[in-house]
C-alpha atoms as a PDB file:
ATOM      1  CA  UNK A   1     117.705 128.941 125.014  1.00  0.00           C
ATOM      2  CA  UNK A   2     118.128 130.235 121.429  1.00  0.00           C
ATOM      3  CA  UNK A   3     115.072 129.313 119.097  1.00  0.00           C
ATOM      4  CA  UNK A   4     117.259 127.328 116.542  1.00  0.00           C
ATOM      5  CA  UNK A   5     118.004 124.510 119.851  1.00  0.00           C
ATOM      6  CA  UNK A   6     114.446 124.641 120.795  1.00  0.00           C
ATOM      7  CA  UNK A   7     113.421 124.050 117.075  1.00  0.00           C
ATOM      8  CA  UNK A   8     116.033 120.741 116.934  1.00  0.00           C
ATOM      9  CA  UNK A   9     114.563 119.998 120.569  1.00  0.00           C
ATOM     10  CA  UNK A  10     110.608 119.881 119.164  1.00  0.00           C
ATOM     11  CA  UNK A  11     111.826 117.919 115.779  1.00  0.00           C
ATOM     12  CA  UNK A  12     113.375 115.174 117.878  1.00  0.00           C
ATOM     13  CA  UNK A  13     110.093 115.135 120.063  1.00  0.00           C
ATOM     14  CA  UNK A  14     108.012 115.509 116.846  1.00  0.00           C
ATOM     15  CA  UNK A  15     109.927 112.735 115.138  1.00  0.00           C
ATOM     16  CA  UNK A  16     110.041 110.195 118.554  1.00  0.00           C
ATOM     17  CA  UNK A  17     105.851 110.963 118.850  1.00  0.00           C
ATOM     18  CA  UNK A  18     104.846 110.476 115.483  1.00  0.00           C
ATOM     19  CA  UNK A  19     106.633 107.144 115.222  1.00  0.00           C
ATOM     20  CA  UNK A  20     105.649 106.188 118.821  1.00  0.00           C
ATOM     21  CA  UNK A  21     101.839 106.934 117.357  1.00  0.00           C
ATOM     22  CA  UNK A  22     102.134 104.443 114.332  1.00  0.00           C
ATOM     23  CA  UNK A  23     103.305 101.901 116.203  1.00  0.00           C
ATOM     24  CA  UNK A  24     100.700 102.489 118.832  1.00  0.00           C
ATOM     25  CA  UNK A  25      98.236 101.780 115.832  1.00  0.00           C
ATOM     26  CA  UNK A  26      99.874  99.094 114.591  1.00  0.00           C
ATOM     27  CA  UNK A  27      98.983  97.229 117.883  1.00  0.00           C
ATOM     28  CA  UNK A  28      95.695  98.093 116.986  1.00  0.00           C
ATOM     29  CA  UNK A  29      95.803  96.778 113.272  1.00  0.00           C
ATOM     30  CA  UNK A  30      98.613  96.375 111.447  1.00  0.00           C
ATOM     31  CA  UNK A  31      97.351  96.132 108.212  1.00  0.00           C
ATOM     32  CA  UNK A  32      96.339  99.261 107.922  1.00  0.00           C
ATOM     33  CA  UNK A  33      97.894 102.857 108.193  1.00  0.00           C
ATOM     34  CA  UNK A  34      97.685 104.711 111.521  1.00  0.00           C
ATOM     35  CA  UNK A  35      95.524 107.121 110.249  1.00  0.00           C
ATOM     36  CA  UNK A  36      92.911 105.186 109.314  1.00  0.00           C
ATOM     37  CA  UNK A  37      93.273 103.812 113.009  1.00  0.00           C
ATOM     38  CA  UNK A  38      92.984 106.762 114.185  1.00  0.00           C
ATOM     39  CA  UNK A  39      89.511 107.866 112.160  1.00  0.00           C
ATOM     40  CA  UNK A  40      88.292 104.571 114.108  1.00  0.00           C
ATOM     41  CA  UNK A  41      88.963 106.233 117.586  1.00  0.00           C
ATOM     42  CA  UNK A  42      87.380 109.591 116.865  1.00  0.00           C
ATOM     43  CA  UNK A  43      84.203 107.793 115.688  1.00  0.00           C
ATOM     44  CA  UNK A  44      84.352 106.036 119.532  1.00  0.00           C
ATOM     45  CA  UNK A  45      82.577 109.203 120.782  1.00  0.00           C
ATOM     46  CA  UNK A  46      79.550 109.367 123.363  1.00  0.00           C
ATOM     47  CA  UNK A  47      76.587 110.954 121.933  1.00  0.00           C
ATOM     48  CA  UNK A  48      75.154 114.423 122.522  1.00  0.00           C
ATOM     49  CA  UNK A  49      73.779 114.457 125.902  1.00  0.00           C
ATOM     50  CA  UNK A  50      75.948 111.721 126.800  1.00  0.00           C
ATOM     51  CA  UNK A  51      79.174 113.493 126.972  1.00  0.00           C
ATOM     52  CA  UNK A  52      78.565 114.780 130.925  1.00  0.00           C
ATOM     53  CA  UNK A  53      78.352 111.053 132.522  1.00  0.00           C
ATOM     54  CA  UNK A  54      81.212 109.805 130.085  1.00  0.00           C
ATOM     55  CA  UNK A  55      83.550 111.747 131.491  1.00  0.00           C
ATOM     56  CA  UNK A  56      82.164 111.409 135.037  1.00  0.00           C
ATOM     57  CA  UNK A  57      83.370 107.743 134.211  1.00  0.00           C
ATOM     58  CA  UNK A  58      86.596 108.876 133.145  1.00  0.00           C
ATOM     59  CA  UNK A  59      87.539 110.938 136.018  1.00  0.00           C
ATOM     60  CA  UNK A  60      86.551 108.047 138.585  1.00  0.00           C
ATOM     61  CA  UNK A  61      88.367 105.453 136.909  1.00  0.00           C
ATOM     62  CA  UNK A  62      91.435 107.530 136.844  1.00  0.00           C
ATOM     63  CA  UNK A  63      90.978 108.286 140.237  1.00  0.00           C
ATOM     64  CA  UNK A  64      90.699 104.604 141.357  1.00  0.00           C
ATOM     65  CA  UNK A  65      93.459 104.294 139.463  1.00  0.00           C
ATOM     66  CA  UNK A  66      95.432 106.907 141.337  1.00  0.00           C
ATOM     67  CA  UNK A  67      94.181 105.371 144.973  1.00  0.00           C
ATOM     68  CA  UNK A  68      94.953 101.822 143.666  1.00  0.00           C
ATOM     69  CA  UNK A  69      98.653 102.290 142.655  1.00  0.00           C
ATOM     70  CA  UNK A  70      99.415 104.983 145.414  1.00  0.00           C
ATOM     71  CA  UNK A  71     100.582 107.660 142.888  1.00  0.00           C
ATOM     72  CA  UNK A  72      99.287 110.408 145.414  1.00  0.00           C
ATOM     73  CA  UNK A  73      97.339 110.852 148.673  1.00  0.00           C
ATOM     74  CA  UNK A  74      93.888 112.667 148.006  1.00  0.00           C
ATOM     75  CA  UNK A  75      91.793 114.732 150.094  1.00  0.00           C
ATOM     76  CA  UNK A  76      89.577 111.870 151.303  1.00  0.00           C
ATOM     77  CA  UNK A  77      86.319 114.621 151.538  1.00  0.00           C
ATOM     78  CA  UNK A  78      86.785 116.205 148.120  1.00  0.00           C
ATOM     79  CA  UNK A  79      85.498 114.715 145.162  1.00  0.00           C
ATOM     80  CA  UNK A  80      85.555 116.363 141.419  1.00  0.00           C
ATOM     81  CA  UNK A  81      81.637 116.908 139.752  1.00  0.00           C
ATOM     82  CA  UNK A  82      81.799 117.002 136.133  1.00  0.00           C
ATOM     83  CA  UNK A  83      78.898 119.123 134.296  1.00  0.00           C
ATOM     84  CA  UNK A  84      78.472 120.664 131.313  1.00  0.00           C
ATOM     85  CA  UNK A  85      79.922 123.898 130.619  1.00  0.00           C
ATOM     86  CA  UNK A  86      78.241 127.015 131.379  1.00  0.00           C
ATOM     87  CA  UNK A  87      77.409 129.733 128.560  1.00  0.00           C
ATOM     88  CA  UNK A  88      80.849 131.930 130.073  1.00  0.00           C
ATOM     89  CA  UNK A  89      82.666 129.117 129.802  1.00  0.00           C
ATOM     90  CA  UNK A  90      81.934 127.473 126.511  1.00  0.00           C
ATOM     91  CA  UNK A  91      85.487 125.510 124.925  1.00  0.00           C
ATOM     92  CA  UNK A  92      86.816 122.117 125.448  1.00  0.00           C
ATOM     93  CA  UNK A  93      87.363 121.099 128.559  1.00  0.00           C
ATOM     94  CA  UNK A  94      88.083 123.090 131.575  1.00  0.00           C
ATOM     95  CA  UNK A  95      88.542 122.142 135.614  1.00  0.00           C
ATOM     96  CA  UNK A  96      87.723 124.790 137.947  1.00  0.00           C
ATOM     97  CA  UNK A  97      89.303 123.687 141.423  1.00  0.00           C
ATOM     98  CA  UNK A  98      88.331 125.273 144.603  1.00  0.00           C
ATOM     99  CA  UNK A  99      89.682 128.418 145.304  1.00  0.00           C
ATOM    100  CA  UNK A 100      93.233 128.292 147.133  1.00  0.00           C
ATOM    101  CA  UNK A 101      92.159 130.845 150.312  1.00  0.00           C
ATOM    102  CA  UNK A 102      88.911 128.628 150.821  1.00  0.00           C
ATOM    103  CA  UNK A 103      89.631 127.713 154.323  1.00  0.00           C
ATOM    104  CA  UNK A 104      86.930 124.500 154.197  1.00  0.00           C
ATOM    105  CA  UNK A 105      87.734 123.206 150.044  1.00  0.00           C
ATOM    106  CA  UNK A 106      83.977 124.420 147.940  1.00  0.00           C
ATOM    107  CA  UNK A 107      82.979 122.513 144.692  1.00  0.00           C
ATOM    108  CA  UNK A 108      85.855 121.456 142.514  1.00  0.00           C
ATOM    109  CA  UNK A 109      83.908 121.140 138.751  1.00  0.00           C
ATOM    110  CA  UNK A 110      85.553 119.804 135.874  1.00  0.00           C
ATOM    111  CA  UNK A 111      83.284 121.550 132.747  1.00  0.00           C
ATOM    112  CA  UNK A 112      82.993 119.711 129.554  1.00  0.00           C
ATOM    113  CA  UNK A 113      81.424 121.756 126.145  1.00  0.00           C
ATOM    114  CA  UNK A 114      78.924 119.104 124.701  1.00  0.00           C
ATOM    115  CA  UNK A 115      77.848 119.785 120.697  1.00  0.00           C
ATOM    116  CA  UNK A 116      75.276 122.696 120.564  1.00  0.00           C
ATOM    117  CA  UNK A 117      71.741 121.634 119.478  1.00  0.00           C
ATOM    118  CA  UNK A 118      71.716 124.402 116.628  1.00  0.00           C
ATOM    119  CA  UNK A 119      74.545 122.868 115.131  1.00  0.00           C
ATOM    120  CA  UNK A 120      73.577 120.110 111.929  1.00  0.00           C
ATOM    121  CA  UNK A 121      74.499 116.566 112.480  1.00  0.00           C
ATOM    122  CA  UNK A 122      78.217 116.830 110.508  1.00  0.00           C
ATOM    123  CA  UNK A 123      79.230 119.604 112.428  1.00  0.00           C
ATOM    124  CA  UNK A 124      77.728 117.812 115.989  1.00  0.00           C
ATOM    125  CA  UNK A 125      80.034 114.459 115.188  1.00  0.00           C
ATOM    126  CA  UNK A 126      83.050 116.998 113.903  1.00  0.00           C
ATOM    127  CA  UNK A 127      82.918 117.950 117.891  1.00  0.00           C
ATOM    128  CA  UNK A 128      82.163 114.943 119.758  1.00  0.00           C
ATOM    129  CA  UNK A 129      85.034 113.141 117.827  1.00  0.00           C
ATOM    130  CA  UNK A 130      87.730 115.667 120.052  1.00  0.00           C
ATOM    131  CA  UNK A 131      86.034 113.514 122.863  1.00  0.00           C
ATOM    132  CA  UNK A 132      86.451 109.901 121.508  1.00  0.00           C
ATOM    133  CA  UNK A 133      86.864 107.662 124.755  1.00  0.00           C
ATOM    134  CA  UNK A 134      90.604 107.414 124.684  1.00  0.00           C
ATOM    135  CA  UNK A 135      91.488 111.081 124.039  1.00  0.00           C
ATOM    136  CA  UNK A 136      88.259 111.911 126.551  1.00  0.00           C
ATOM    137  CA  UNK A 137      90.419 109.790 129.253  1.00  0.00           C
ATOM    138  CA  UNK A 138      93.475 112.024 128.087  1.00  0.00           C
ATOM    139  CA  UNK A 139      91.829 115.166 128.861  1.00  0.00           C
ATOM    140  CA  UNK A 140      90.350 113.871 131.983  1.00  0.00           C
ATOM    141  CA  UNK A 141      93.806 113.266 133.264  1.00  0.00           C
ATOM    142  CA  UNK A 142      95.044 116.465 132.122  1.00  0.00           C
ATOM    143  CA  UNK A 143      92.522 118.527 133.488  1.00  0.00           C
ATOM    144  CA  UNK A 144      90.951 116.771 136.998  1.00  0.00           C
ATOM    145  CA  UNK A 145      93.541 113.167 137.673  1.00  0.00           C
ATOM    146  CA  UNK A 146      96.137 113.645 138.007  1.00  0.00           C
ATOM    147  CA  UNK A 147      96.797 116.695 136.396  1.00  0.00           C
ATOM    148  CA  UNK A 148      94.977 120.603 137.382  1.00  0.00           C
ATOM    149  CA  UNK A 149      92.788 119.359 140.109  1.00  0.00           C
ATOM    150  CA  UNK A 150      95.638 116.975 141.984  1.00  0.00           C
ATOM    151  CA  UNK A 151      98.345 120.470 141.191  1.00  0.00           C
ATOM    152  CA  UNK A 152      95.201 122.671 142.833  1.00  0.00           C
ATOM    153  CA  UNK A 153      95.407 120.757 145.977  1.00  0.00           C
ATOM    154  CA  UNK A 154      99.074 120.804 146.515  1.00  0.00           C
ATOM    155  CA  UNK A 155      99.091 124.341 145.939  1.00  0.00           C
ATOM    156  CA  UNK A 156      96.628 125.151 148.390  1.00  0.00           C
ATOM    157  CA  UNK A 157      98.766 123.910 151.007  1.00  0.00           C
ATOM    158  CA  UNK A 158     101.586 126.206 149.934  1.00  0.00           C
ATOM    159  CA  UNK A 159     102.426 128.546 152.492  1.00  0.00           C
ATOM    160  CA  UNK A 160     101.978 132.685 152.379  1.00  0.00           C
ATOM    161  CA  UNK A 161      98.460 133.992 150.631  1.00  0.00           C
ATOM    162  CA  UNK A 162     100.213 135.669 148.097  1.00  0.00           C
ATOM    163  CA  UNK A 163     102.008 132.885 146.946  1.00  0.00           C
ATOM    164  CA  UNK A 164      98.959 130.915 147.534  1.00  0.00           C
ATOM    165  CA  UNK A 165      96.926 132.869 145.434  1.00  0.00           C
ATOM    166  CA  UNK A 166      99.723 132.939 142.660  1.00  0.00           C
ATOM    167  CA  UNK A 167     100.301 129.409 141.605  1.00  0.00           C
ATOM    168  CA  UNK A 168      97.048 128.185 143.240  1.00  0.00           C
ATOM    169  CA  UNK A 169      94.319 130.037 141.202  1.00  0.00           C
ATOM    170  CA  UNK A 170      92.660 128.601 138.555  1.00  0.00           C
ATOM    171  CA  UNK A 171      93.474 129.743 135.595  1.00  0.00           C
ATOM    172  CA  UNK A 172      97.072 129.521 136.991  1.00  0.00           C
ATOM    173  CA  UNK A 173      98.782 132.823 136.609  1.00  0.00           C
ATOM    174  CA  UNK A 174     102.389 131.247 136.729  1.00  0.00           C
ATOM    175  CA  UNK A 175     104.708 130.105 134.385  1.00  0.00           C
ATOM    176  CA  UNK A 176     103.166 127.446 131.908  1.00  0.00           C
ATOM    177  CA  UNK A 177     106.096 125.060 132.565  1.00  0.00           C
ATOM    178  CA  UNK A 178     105.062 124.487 135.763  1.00  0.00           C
ATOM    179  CA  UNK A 179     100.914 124.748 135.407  1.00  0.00           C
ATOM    180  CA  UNK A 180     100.746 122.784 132.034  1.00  0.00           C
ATOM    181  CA  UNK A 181     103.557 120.957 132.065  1.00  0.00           C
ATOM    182  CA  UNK A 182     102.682 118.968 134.729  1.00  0.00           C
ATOM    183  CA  UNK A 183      99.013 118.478 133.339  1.00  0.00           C
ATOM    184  CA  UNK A 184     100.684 117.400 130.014  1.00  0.00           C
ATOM    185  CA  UNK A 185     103.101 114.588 131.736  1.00  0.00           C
ATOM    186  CA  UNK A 186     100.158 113.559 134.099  1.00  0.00           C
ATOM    187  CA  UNK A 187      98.643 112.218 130.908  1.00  0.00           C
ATOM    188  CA  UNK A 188     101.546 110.204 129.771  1.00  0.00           C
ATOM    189  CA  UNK A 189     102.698 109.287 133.328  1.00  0.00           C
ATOM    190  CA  UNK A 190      98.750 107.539 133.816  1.00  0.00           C
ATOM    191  CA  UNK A 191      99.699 105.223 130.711  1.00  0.00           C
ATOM    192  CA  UNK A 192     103.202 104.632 131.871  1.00  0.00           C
ATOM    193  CA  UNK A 193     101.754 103.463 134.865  1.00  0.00           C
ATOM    194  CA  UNK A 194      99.775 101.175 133.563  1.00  0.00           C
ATOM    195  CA  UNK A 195      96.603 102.321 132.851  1.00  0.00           C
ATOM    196  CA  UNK A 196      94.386 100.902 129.755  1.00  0.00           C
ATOM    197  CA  UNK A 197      97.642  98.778 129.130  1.00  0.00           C
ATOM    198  CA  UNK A 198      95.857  96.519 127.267  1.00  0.00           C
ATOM    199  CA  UNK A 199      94.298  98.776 125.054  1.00  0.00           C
ATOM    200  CA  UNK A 200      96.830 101.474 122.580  1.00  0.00           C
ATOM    201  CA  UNK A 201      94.476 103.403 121.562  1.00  0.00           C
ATOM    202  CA  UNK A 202      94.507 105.136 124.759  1.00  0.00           C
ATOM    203  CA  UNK A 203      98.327 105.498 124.002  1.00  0.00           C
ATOM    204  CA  UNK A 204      97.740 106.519 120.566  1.00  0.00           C
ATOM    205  CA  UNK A 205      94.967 109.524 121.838  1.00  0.00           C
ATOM    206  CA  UNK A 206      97.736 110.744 124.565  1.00  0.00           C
ATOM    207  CA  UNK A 207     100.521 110.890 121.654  1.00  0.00           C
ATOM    208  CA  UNK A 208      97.841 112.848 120.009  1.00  0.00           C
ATOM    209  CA  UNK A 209      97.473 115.284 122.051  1.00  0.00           C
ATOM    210  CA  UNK A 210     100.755 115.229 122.921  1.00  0.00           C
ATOM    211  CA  UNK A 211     101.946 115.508 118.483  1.00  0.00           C
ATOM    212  CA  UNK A 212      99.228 118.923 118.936  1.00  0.00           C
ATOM    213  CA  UNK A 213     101.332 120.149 121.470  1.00  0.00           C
ATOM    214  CA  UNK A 214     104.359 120.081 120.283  1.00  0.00           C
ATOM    215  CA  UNK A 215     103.478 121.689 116.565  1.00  0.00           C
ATOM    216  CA  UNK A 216     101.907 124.526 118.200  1.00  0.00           C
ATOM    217  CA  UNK A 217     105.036 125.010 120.293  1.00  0.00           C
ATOM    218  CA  UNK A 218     107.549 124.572 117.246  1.00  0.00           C
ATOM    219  CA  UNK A 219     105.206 127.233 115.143  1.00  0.00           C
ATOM    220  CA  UNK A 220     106.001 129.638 117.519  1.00  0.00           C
ATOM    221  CA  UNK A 221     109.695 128.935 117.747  1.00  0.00           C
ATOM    222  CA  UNK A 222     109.583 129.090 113.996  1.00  0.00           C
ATOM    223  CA  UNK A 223     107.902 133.098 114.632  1.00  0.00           C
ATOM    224  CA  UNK A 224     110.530 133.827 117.568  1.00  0.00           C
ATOM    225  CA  UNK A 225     113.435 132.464 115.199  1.00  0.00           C
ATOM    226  CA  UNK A 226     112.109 134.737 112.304  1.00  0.00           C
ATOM    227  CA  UNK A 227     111.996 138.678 111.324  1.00  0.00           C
ATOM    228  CA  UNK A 228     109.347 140.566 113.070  1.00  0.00           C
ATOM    229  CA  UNK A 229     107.059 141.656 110.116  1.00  0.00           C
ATOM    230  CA  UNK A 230     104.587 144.786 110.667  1.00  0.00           C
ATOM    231  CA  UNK A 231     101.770 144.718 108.086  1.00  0.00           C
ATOM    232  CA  UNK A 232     100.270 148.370 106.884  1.00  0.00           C
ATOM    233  CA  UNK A 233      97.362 148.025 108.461  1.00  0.00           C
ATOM    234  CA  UNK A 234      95.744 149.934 111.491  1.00  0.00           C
ATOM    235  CA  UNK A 235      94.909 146.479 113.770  1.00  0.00           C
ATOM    236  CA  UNK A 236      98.634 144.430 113.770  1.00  0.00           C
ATOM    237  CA  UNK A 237      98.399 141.343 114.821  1.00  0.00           C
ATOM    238  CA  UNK A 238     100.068 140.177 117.924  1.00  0.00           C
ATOM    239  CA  UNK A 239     101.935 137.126 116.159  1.00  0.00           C
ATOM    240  CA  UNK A 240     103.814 139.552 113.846  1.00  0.00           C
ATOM    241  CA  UNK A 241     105.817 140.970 116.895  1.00  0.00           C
ATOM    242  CA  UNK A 242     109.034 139.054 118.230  1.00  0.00           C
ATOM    243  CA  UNK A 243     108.568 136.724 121.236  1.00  0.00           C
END
């Protein structure tokens, strides 16, 4: 598709988002502008040390959620442990499924990166506020319910190695339309469903994320749709180069 449609594509999603998120907030309080709604949610945040069983929390109640309303059959043996990152896999927020040529399923761990104790108080909240309850649910759906995990256990049952191995790995190696793209709609398809109805500022986190999404995909439309530019210098950047 040429860049200039997918540039009109992400301003009609950037446009329907952002007004879907100030209304979201004006459930919340109408009075006052969704922004400052929104600086209420990030300060919802667990507490260093507290981010590991929050989003244990989060990952059950999605998955009750999941079993209640019969969205998908799960392995009834398998269950996904949440623990803090490890030092070679410091980030966000990452889910590490079991492996798809395991022939009995291993440990599938959803890793979390809590605010490091050298950091100083600002910079500790700064983090923790990417994993205000609401958006925290968000990413748990992405990553672990329904999202990576549930797409990891589907694609273990797909049949050949090869192919097993290609769209069942962790990091996915395929296409990002078909490993993200289902993690991103598993997040909007939870609240769509029905769950935290009562309460938009779960709505308001997943239009977040979603708002993040979609700039970062119209910035590099925006690069693809522009003149490759080659700057005099002896490391070139890999942005400068046509997409």
């Amino acid at each position: 598709m040429p860049a200039d449609q997918l540039l009109a594509i992400g301003g009609r999603e950037l446009a329907a988002n952002e007004a879907a998120f100030i209304a979201a907030a004006a459930q919340v309080d109408k009075a006052r502008p969704a922004l400052a709604v929104w600086h209420d949610v990030l300060a919802n945040h667990p507490a260093r040390g507290a981010l590991v069983p929050a989003a244990q929390k989060a990952v059950d109640e999605l998955q009750a959620f999941v079993v209640a309303k019969q969205l998908v059959t799960l392995p009834p043996s398998e269950r996904v442990i949440v623990a803090a990152a490890p030092p070679f896999d410091l980030g966000l927020a990452s889910m590490h499924s079991s492996p798809p040529l395991e022939l009995t399923p291993v440990k599938n761990s959803f890793y979390v990166t809590d605010a490091q104790a050298g950091w100083d108080a600002a910079r500790q909240d700064a983090w923790l506020q990417k994993f205000n309850i609401p958006a925290l649910t968000v990413i748990s759906a992405h990553e672990v319910m329904p999202g990576h995990y549930v797409h990891s256990v589907f694609m273990r049952k797909t049949p050949g190695k090869i192919r097993r191995i290609w769209i069942g790995l962790n990091p996915f190696p395929q296409p990002s339309s078909g490993q993200d793209g289902w993690a991103h709609y598993a997040g909007q398809m939870m609240l769509d469903q029905g769950f935290r109805a009562d309460d938009p500022r779960y709505r308001m986190a997943q239009l977040s994320e979603a708002l993040t999404r979609i700039r970062r995909r119209r910035r590099r439309d925006r690069r693809r749709n522009a003149p490759p530019t080659i700057r005099p210098t002896a490391a070139t950047s890999w942005a400068s180069w046509p997409c």
